[in-house]
Protein backbone atom coordinates (compact mmCIF):
# COMPACT_ATOMS: atom_id res chain seq x y z
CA UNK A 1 -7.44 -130.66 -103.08
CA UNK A 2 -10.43 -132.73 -104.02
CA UNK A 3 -10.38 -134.59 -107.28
CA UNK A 4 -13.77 -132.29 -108.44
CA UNK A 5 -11.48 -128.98 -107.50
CA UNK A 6 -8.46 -130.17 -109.00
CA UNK A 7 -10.90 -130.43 -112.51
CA UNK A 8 -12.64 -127.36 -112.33
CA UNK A 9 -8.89 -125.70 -111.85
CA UNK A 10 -7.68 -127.67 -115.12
CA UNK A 11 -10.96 -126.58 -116.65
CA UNK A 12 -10.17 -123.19 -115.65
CA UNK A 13 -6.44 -123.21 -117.09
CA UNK A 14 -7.73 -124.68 -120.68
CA UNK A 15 -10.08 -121.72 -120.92
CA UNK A 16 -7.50 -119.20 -119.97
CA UNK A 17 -4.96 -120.68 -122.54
CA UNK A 18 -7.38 -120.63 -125.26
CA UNK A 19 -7.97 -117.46 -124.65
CA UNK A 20 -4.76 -116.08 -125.00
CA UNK A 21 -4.12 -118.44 -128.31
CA UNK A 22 -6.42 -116.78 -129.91
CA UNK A 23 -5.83 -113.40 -129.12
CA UNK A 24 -2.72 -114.28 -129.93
CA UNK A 25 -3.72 -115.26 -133.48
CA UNK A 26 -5.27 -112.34 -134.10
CA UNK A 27 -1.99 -110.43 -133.53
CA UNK A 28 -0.06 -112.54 -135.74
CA UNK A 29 -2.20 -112.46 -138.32
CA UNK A 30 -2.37 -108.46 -138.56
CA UNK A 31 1.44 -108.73 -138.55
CA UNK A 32 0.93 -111.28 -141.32
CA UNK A 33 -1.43 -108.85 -143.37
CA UNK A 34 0.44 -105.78 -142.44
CA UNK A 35 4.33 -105.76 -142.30
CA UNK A 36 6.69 -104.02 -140.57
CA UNK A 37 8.31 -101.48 -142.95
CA UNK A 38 11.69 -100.20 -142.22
CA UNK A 39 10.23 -96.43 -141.01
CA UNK A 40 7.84 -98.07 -138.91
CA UNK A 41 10.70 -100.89 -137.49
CA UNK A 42 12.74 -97.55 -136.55
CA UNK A 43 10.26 -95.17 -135.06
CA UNK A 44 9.28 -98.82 -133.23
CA UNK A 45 12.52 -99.31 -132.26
CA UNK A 46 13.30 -95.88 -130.80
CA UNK A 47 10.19 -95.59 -128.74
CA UNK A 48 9.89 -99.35 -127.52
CA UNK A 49 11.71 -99.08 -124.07
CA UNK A 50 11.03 -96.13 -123.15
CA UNK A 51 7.26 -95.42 -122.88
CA UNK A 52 6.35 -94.70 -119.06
CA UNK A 53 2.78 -94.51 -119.35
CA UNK A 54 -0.16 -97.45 -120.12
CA UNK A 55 -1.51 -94.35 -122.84
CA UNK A 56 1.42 -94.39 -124.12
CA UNK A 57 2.23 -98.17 -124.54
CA UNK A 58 -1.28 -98.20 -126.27
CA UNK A 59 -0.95 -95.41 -129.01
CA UNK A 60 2.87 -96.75 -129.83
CA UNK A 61 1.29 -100.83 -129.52
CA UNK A 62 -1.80 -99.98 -131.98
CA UNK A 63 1.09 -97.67 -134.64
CA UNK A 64 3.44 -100.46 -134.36
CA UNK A 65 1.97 -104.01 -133.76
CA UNK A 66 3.18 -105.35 -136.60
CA UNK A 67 6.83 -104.53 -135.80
CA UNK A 68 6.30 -106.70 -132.30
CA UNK A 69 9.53 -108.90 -132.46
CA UNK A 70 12.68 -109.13 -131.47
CA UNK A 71 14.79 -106.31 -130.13
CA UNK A 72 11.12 -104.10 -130.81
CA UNK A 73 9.39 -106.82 -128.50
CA UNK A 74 11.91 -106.98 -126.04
CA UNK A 75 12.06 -102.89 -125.62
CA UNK A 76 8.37 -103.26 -125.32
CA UNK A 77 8.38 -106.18 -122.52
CA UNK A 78 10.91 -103.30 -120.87
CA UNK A 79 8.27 -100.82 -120.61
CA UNK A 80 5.69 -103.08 -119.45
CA UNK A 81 7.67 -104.28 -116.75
CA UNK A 82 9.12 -100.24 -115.83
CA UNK A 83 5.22 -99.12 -115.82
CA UNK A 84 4.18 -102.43 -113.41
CA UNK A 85 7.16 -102.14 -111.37
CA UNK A 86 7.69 -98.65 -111.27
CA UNK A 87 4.25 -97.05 -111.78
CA UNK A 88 2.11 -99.81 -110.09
CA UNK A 89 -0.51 -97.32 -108.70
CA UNK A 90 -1.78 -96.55 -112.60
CA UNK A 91 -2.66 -100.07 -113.12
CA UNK A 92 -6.91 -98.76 -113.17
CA UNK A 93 -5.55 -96.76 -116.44
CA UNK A 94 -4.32 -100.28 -117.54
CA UNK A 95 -7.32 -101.96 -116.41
CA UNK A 96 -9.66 -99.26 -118.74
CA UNK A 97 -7.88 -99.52 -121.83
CA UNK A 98 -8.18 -103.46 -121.90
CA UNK A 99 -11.32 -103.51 -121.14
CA UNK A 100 -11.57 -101.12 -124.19
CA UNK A 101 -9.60 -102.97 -126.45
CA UNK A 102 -8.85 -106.94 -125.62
CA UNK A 103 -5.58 -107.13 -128.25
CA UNK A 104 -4.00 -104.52 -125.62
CA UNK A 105 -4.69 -106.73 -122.90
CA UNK A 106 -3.22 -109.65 -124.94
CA UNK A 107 -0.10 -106.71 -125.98
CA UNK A 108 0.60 -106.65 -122.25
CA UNK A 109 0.13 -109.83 -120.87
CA UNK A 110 2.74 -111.25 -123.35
CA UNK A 111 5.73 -109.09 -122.52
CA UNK A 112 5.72 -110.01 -118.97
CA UNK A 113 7.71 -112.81 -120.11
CA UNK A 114 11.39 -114.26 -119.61
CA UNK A 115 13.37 -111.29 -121.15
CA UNK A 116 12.82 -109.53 -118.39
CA UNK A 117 14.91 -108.91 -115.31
CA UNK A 118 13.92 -111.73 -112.95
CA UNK A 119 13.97 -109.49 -110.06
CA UNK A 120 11.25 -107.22 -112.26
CA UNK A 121 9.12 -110.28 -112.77
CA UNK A 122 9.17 -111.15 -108.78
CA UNK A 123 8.07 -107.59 -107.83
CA UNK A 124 5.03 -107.72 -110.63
CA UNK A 125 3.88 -111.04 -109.34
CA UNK A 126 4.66 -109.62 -105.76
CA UNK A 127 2.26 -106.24 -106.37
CA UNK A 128 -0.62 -108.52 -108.08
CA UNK A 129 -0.45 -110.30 -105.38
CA UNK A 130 -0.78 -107.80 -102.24
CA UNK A 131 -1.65 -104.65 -103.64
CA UNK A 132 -3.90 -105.31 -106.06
CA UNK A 133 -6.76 -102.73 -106.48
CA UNK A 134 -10.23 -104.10 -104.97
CA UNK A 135 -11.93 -103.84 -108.25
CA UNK A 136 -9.02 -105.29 -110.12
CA UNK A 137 -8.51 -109.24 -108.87
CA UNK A 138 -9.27 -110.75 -112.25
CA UNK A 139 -6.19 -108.52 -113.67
CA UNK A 140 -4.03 -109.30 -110.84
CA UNK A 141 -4.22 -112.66 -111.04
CA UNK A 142 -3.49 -113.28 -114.77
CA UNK A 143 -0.58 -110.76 -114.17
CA UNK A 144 0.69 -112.76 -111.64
CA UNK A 145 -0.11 -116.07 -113.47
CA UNK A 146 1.54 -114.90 -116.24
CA UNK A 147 4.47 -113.66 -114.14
CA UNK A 148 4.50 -116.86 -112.84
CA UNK A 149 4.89 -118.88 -115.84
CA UNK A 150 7.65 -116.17 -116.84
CA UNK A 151 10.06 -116.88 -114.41
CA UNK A 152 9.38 -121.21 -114.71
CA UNK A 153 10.04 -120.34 -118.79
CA UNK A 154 13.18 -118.34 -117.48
CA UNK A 155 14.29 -121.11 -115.49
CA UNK A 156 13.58 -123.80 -118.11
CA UNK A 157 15.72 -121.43 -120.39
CA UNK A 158 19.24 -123.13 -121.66
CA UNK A 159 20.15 -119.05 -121.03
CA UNK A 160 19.82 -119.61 -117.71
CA UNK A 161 21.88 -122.73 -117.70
CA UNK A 162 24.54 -120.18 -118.78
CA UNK A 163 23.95 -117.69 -116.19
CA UNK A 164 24.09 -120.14 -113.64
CA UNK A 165 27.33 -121.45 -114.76
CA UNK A 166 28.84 -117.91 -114.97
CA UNK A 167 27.82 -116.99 -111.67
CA UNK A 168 27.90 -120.35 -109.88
């Protein structure tokens, strides 16, 4: 690669990350201004990993943004990952409500992230990258960047170092 295409790549990757830092500001600071109360933490909690549909993911991720930690952020990375893997044909439906509403596209894009199943993570970047809907290659290749950069963080992870020396 040329030293002029290696730039405009870097260039590319800076833009992309700012991008997502400030979406991902805005998120935090709504959880900032609006906290999670205990109801909300609750009905979060008991509808996280198991939505099955991008409509649903939306309503529950717009009720319950705030609450988007821990166990509640994990449950939600869980029904990202069943919808891509399991449900890849809707991804249009996903592709319409982001372009709708940015923060959703932010919602998903962070829970495909190292809590999830590597073999999940492999199949998403796997689908965005050869059966990715014509009109959708933009999408499919942050999903896959971003599934990317899950499984290096999952790898990186001192978890894993325990994994592997359970298993190895």
């Amino acid at each position: 690669m040329s030293a002029r295409k290696r730039g405009v790549a870097m260039q590319s990757i800076a833009i992309t990350l700012s991008l997502v830092v400030a979406l991902l500001s805005t998120q935090v600071g709504y959880a900032q201004e609006h906290g999670c109360t205990d109801v909300d933490g609750r009905h979060a909690l008991d509808q996280a990993a198991v939505l099955r549909s991008w409509d649903a993911l939306y309503r529950s991720s717009k009720l319950y943004q705030q609450c988007d930690d821990g166990a509640i952020g994990e449950g939600y990375s869980e029904s990202i990952a069943r919808i891509l893997v399991d449900h890849w044909n809707t991804l249009p439906r996903f592709a319409h409500l982001a372009v709708k509403d940015a923060e959703f596209w932010t919602f998903v894009m962070k829970h495909v992230d190292a809590t999830l199943e590597t073999r999940d993570v492999n199949k998403i970047s796997k689908s965005a990258r050869t059966q990715c809907p014509s009109a959708l290659h933009a999408l499919c290749n942050d999903l896959a960047k971003q599934a990317d950069f899950a499984l290096k963080e999952d790898l990186s992870s001192p978890q894993n170092d325990k994994r592997l020396a359970l298993h190895g």
